[in-house]
Protein backbone atom coordinates (compact mmCIF):
# COMPACT_ATOMS: atom_id res chain seq x y z
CA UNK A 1 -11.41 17.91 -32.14
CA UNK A 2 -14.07 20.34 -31.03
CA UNK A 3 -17.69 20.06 -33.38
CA UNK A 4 -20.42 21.75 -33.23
CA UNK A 5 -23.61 20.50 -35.11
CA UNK A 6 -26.09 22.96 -35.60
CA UNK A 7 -29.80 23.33 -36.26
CA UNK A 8 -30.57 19.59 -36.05
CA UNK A 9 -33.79 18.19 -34.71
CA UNK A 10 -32.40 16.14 -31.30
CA UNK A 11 -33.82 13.13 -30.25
CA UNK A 12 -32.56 11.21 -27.30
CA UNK A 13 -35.06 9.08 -25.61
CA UNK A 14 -33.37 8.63 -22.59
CA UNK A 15 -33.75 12.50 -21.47
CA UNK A 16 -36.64 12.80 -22.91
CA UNK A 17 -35.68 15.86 -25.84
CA UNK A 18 -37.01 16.30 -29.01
CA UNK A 19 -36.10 19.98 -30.05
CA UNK A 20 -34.34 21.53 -32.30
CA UNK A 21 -30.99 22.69 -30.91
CA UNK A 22 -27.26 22.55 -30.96
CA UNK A 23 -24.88 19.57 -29.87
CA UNK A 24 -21.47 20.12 -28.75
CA UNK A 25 -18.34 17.67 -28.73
CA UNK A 26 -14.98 18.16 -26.89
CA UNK A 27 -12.31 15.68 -26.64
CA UNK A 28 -15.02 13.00 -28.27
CA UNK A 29 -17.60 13.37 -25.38
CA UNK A 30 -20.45 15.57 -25.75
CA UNK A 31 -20.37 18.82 -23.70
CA UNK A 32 -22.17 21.48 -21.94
CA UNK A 33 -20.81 24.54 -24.38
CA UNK A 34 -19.34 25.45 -27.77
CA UNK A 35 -15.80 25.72 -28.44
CA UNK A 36 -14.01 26.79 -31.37
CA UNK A 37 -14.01 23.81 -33.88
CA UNK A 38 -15.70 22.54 -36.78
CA UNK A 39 -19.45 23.49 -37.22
CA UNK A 40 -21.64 20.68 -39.13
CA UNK A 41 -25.34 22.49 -40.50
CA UNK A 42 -27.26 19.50 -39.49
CA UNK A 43 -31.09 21.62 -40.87
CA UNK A 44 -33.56 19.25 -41.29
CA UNK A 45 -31.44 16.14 -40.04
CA UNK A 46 -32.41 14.55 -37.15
CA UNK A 47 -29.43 13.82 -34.43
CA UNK A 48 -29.90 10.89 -32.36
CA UNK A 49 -27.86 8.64 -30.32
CA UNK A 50 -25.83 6.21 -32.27
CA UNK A 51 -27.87 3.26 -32.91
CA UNK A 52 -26.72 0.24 -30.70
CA UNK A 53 -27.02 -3.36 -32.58
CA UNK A 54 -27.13 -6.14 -30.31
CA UNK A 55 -26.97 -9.02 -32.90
CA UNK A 56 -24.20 -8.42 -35.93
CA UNK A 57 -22.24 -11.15 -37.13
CA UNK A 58 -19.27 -9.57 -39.25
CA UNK A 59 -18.35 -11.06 -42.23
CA UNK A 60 -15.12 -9.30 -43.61
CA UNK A 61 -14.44 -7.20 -40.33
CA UNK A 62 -13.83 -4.01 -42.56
CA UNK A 63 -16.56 -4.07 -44.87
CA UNK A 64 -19.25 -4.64 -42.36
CA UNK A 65 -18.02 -1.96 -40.01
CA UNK A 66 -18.00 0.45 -42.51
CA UNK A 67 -21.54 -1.09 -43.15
CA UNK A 68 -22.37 -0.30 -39.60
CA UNK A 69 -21.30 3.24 -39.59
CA UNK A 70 -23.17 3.75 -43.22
CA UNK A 71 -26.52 2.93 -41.41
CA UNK A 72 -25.71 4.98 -38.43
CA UNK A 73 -24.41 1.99 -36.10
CA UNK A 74 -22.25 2.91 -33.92
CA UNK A 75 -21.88 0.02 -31.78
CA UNK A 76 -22.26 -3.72 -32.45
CA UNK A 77 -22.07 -6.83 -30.64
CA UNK A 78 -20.40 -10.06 -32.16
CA UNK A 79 -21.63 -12.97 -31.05
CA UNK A 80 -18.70 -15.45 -30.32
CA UNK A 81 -19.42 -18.81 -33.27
CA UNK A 82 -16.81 -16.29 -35.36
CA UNK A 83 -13.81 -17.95 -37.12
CA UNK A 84 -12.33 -18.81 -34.95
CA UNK A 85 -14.53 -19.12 -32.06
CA UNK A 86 -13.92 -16.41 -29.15
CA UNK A 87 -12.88 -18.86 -26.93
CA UNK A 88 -9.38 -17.31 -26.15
CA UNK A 89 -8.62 -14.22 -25.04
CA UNK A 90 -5.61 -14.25 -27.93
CA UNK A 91 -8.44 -14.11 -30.10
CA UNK A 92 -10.74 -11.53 -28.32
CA UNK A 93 -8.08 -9.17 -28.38
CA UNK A 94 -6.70 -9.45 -31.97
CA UNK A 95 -10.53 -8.78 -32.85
CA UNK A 96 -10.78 -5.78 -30.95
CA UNK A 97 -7.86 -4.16 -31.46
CA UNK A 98 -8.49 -4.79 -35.38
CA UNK A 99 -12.03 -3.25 -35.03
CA UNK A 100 -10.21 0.19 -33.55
CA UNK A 101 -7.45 0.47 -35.50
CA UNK A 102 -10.60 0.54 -38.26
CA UNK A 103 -11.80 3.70 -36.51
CA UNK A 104 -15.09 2.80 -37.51
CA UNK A 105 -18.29 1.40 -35.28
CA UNK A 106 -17.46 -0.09 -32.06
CA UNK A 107 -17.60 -3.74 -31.66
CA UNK A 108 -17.84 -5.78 -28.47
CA UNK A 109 -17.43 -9.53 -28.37
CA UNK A 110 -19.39 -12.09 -26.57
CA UNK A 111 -17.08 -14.48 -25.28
CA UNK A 112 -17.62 -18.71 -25.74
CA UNK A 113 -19.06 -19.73 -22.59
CA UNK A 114 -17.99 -23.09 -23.01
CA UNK A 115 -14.85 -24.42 -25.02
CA UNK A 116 -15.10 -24.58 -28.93
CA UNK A 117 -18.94 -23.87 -27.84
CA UNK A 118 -19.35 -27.21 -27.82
CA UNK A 119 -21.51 -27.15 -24.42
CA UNK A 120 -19.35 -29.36 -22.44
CA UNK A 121 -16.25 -27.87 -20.61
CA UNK A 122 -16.40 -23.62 -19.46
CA UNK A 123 -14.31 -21.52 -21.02
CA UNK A 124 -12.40 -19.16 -18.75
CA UNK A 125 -14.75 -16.72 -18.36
CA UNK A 126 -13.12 -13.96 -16.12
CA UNK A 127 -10.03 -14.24 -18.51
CA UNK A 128 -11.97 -13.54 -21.30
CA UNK A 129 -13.87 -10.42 -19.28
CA UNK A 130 -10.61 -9.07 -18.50
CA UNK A 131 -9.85 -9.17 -22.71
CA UNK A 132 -12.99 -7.40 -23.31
CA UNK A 133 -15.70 -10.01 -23.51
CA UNK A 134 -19.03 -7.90 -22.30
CA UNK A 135 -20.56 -11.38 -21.75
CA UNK A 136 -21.12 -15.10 -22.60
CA UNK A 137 -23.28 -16.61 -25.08
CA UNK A 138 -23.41 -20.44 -26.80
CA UNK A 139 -24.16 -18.36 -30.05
CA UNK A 140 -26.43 -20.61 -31.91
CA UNK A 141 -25.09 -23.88 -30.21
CA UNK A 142 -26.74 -26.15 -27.65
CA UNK A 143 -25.61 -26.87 -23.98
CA UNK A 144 -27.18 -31.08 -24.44
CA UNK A 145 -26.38 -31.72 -20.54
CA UNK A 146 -28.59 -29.53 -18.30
CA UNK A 147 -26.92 -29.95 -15.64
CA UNK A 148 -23.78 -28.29 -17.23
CA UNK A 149 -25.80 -25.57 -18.35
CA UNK A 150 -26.77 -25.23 -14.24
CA UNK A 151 -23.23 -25.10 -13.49
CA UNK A 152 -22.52 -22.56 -16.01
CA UNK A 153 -25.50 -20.15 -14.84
CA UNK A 154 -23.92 -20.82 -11.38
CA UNK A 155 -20.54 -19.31 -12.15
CA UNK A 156 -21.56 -16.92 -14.30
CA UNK A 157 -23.82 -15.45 -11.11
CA UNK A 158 -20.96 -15.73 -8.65
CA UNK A 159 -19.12 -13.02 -10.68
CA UNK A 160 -22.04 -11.42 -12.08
CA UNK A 161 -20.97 -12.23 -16.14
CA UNK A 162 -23.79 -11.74 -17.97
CA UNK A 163 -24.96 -14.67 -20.04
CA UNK A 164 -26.50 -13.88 -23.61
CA UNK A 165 -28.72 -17.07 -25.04
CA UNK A 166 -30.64 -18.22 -27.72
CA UNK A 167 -33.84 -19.46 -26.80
CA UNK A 168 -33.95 -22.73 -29.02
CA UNK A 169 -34.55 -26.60 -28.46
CA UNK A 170 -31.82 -28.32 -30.54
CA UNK A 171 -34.21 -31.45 -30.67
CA UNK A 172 -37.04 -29.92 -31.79
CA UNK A 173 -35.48 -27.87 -34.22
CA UNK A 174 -32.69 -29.54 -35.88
CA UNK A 175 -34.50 -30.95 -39.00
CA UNK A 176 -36.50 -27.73 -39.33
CA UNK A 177 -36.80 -25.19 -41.79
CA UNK A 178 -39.52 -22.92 -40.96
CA UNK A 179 -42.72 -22.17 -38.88
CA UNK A 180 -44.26 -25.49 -38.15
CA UNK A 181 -47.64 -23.61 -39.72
CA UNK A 182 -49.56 -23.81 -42.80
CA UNK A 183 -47.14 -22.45 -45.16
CA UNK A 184 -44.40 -24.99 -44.29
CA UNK A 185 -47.62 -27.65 -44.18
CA UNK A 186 -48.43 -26.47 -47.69
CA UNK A 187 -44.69 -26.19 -49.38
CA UNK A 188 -43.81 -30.19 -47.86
CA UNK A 189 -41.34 -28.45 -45.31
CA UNK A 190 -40.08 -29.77 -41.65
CA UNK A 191 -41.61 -27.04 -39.49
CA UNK A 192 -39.74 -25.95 -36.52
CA UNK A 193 -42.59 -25.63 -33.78
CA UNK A 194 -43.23 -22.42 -31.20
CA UNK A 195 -42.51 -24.78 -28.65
CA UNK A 196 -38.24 -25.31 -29.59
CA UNK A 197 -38.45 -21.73 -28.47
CA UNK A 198 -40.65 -22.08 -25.27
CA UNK A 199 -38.91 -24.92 -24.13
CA UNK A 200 -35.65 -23.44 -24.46
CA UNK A 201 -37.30 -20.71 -22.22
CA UNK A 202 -38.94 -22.85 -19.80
CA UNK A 203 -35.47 -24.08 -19.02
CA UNK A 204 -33.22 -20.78 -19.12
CA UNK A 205 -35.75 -18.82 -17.58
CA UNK A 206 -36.10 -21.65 -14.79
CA UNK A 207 -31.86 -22.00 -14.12
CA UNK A 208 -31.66 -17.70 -14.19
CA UNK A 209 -34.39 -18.08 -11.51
CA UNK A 210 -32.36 -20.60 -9.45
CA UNK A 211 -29.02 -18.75 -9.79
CA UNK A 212 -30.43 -15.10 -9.95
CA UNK A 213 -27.57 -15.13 -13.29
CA UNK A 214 -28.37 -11.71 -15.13
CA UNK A 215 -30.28 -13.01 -18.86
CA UNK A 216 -29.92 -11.95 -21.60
CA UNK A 217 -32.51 -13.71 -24.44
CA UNK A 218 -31.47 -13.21 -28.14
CA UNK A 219 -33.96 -13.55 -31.16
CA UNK A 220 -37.24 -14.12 -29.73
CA UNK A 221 -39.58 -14.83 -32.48
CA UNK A 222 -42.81 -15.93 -30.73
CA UNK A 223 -45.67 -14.13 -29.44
CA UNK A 224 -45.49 -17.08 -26.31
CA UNK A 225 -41.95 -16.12 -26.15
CA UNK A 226 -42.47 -12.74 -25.31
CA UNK A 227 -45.42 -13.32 -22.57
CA UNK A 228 -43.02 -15.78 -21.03
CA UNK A 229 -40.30 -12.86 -21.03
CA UNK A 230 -43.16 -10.33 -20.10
CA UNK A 231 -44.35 -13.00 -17.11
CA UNK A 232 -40.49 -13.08 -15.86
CA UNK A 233 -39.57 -9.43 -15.78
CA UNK A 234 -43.03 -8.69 -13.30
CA UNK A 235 -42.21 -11.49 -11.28
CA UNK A 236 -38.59 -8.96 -11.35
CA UNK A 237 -36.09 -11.50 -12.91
CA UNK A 238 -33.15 -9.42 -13.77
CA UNK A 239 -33.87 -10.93 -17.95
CA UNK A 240 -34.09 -8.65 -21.15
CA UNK A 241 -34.20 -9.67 -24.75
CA UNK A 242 -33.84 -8.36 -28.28
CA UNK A 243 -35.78 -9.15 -31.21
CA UNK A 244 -34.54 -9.21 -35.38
CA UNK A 245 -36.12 -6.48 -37.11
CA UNK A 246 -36.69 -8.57 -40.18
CA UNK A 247 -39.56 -10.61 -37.25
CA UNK A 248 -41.16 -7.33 -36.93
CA UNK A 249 -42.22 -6.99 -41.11
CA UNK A 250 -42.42 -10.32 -42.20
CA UNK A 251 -44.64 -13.42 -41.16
CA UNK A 252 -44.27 -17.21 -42.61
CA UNK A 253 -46.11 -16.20 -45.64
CA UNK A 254 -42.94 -14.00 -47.45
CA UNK A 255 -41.51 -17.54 -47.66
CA UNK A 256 -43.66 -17.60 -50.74
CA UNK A 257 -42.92 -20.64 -53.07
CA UNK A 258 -39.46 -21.45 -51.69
CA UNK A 259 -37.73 -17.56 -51.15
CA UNK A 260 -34.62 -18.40 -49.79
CA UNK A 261 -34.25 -14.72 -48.94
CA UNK A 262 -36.68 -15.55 -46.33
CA UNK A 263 -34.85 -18.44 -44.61
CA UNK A 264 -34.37 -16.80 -41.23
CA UNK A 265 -32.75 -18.69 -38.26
CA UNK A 266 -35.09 -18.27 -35.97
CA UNK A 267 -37.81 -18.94 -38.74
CA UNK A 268 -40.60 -16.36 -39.80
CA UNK A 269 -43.47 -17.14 -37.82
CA UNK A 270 -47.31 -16.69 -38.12
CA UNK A 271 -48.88 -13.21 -38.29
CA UNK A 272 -50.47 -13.31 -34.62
CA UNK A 273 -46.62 -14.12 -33.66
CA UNK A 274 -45.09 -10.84 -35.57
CA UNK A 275 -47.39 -9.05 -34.04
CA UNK A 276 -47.14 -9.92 -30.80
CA UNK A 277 -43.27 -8.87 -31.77
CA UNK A 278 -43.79 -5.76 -32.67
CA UNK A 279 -46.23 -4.70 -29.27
CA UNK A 280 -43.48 -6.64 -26.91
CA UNK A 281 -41.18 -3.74 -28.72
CA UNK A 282 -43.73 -1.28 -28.22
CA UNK A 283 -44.06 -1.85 -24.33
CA UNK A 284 -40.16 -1.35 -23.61
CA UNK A 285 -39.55 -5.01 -23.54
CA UNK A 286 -37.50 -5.51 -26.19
CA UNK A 287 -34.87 -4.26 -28.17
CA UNK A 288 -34.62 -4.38 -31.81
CA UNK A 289 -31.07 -5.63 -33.46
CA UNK A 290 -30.14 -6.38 -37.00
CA UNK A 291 -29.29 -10.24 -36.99
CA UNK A 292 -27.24 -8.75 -39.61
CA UNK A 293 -25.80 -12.40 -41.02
CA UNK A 294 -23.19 -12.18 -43.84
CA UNK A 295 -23.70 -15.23 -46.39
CA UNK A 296 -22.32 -15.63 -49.57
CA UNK A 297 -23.71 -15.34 -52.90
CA UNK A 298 -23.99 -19.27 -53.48
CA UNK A 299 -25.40 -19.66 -50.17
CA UNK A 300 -28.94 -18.65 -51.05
CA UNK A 301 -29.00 -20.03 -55.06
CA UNK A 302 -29.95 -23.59 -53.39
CA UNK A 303 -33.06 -25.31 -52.80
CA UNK A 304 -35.09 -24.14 -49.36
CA UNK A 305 -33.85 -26.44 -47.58
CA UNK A 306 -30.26 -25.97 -48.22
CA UNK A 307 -29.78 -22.55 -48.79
CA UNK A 308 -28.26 -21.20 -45.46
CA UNK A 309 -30.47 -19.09 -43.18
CA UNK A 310 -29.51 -15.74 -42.59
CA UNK A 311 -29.76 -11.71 -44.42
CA UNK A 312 -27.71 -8.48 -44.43
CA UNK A 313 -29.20 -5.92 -41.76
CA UNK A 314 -26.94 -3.57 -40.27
CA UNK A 315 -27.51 -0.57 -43.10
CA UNK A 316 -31.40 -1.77 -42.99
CA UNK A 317 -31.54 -1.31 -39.10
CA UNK A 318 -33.04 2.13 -39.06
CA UNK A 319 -35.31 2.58 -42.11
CA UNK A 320 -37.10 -0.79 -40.40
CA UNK A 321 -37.49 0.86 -37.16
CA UNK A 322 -38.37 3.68 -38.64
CA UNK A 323 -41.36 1.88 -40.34
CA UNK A 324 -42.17 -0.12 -37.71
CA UNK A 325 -42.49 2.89 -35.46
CA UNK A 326 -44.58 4.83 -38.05
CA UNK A 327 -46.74 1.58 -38.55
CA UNK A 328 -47.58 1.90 -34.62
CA UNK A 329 -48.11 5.36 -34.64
CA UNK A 330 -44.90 6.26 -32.37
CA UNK A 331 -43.57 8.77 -31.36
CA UNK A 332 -39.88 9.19 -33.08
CA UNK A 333 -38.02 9.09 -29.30
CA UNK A 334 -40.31 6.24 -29.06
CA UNK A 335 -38.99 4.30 -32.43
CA UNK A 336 -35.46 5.12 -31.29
CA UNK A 337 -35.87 3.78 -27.87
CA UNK A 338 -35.52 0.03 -28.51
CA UNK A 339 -31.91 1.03 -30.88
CA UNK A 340 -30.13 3.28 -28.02
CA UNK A 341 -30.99 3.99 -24.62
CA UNK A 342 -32.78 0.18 -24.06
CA UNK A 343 -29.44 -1.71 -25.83
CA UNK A 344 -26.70 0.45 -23.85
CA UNK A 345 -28.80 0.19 -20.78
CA UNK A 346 -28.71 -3.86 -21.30
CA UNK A 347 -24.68 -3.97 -22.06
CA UNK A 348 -24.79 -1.89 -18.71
CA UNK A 349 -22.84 1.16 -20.99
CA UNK A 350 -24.26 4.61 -19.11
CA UNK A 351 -22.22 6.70 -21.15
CA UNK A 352 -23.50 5.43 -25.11
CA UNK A 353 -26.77 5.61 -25.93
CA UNK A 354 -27.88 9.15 -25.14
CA UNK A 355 -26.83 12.73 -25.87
CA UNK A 356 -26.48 13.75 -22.26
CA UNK A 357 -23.28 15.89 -21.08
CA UNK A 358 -20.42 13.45 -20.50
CA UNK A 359 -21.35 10.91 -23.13
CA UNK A 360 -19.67 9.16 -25.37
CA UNK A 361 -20.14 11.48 -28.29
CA UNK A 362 -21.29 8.50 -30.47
CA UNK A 363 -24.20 10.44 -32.95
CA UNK A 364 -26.45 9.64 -35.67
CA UNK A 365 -27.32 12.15 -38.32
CA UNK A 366 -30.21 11.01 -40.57
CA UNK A 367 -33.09 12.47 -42.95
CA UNK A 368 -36.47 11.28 -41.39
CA UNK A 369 -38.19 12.25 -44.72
CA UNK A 370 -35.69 10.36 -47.20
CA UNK A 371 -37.20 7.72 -49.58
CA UNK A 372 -35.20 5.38 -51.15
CA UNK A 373 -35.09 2.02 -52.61
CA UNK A 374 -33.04 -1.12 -51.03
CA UNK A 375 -31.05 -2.40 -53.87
CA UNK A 376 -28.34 -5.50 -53.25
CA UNK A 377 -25.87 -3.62 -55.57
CA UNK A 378 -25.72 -0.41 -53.54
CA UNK A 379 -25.28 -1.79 -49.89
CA UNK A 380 -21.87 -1.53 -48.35
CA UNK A 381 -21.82 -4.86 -46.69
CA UNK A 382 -20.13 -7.74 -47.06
CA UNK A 383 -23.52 -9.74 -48.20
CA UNK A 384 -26.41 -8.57 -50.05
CA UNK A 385 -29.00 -11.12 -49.52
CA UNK A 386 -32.08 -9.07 -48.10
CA UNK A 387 -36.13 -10.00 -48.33
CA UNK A 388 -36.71 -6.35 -48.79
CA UNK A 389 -34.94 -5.83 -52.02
CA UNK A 390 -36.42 -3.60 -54.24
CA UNK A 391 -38.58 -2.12 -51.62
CA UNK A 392 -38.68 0.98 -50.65
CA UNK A 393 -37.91 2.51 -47.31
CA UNK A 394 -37.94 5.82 -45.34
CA UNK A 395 -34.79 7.46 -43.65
CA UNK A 396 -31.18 8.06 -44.63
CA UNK A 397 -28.01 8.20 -42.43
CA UNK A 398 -26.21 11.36 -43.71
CA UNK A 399 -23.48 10.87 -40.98
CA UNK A 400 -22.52 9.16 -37.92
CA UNK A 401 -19.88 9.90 -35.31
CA UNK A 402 -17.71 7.78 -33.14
CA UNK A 403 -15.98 9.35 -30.52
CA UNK A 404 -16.94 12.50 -31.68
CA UNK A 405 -15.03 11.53 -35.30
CA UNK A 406 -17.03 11.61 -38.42
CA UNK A 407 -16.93 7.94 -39.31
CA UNK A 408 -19.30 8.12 -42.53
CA UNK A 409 -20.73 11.39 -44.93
CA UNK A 410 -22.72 11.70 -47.56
């Protein structure tokens, strides 16, 4: 199908535009001229890459892509603790070819680097590649022997598999709950220190060094976190890292008295930390992802402690960047940096994240100036659990295209 949106305000970081113009799609790429097709009036609608969400565990594979597409995501990567774990390429591909006959957002696994993730034996890694594994992560589960985690960085290097991990000391956070600061000091909680996060780092950083393995670090949440990431790319260690959006808004203090809303996993740290967030986003460093984390309904109505950590993201991804961008007094090609160009240019994916001729024609249409309220009733996902309910929030996703097909309208 040939489409032609007119009038919209085009953003696209990458190459640099923000003007008002025309975009044309042919055979679901975007192209050079019009051709006779359907016309979309996008006036006073902004058109912007498709946003690219590095961190989006799906619930109920349906609902939460249609989630995606609602908030103008048009990619997402899975990490692989799924049920079952992608430690198979059986199971890669029955995900995948589920998520497109959807015709929805695209999703891309992360394969298990090691079996059942349970950080002992590999998993075979270029068998999984060739069933559409973009890379290799542990998820949220520890490698315990260091010396298989060496081994692992080793191989993955030799054939240049990207390995995607999470930055946490199992030791030093196991019994945690939250920021090992004065909040968790005040409500009797086990804190989970800074340093289960620098640690973690010390070590990854240290093995990528060693094996010159391209790094990929998911859900920093400290502001030593991100000078040790900072420290690592000048020294020109091929690393990168993404960052929840929820980090970039809230401190330790929203846990309040016990909000199990707020149980995040990595925890809500102290203000100096978010902060520290929100410039490492600022200077290109990071990206920004949803951590979108379906729970069920029971899974909060527990004490602190037990109530599972996690919150619905994927439809909140923009109106948060938008806010944060605003907040820093961005530029808008500078808010949507760290949500298209900087993801697809991580993943390695030079035709998604930009508007350029010959791209993907994977598009965002969304009213900058649109106020409106996050309610848990109204959101498409499979979980509602949120901090910001009942807050309000600026931006709307009117539509969003995949492969040049209109995925979502409103």
């Amino acid at each position: 199908m040939n489409i032609t949106i007119k009038n919209a305000r085009v953003v696209d970081p990458r190459n640099r535009i923000d003007r008002v113009a025309d975009i044309f799609i042919s055979d679901g790429r975007i192209a050079a001229s019009a051709a006779a097709g359907q016309e979309i009036d996008a006036s006073g609608l902004v058109a912007c890459p498709g946003l690219i969400d590095l961190c989006a565990r799906p619930g109920d594979l349906a609902t939460d892509l249609a989630a995606a597409v609602a908030g103008g995501v048009t990619t997402l990567v899975s990490p692989p603790n799924l049920n079952p774990v992608l430690d198979e390429p059986e199971r890669v591909e029955r995900l995948t070819k589920q998520a497109e006959s959807l015709r929805l957002a695209r999703l891309l696994p992360l394969g298990a680097l090691t079996r059942k993730l349970a950080g002992e034996q590999l998993s075979e890694l270029a068998i999984l590649a060739k069933a559409g594994c973009v890379a290799f992560s542990q998820g949220q589960s520890p490698v315990m022997d260091t010396g298989a985690l060496l081994h692992a960085f080793e191989y993955a290097a030799t054939f240049d598999f990207p390995l995607w991990m999470r930055p946490q000391d199992y030791y030093l956070s196991r019994n945690g709950f939250a920021h090992n600061g004065a909040v968790s000091g005040r409500l009797g909680l086990t804190g989970i220190p800074v340093s289960a996060e620098t640690v973690a780092l010390a070590t990854l950083l240290t093995l990528a060094t060693d094996t010159g393995v391209r790094l990929h670090l998911c859900c920093l949440s400290s502001a030593a976190g991100m000078a040790m990431v900072a420290r690592a790319k000048a020294d020109g260690l091929p690393v990168s890292c993404h960052v929840g959006a929820h980090h970039l808004h809230f401190s330790e203090s929203a846990i309040g008295f016990f909000d199990t809303a707020a149980r995040l996993d990595p925890p809500l740290r102290s203000e100096d930390d978010r902060v520290a967030l929100r410039e490492g986003v600022r200077a290109g460093l990071a990206a920004i992802c949803s951590d979108h984390t379906p729970l069920a309904r029971d899974d909060k109505l527990m004490p602190f402690g037990s109530a599972k950590p996690g919150a619905t993201g994927l439809e909140l991804l923009l109106p948060l960047a938008l806010r944060w961008g605003m907040e820093m007094g961005l530029s808008l090609p500078d808010i949507l940096a760290p949500l298209t160009n900087l993801p697809a240019a991580i993943l390695g994916r030079d035709d998604s994240g930009h508007l350029g001729v010959g791209a993907s024609a994977d598009i965002c249409l969304f009213d900058p100036d649109a106020n409106w309220h996050v309610l848990p009733e109204n959101l498409q996902s499979s979980s509602k659990h949120t901090p910001f309910a009942g807050q309000a929030v600026v931006g709307q996703v009117k539509k969003t295209l995949v492969g040049g097909e209109v995925v979502f309208s409103v």
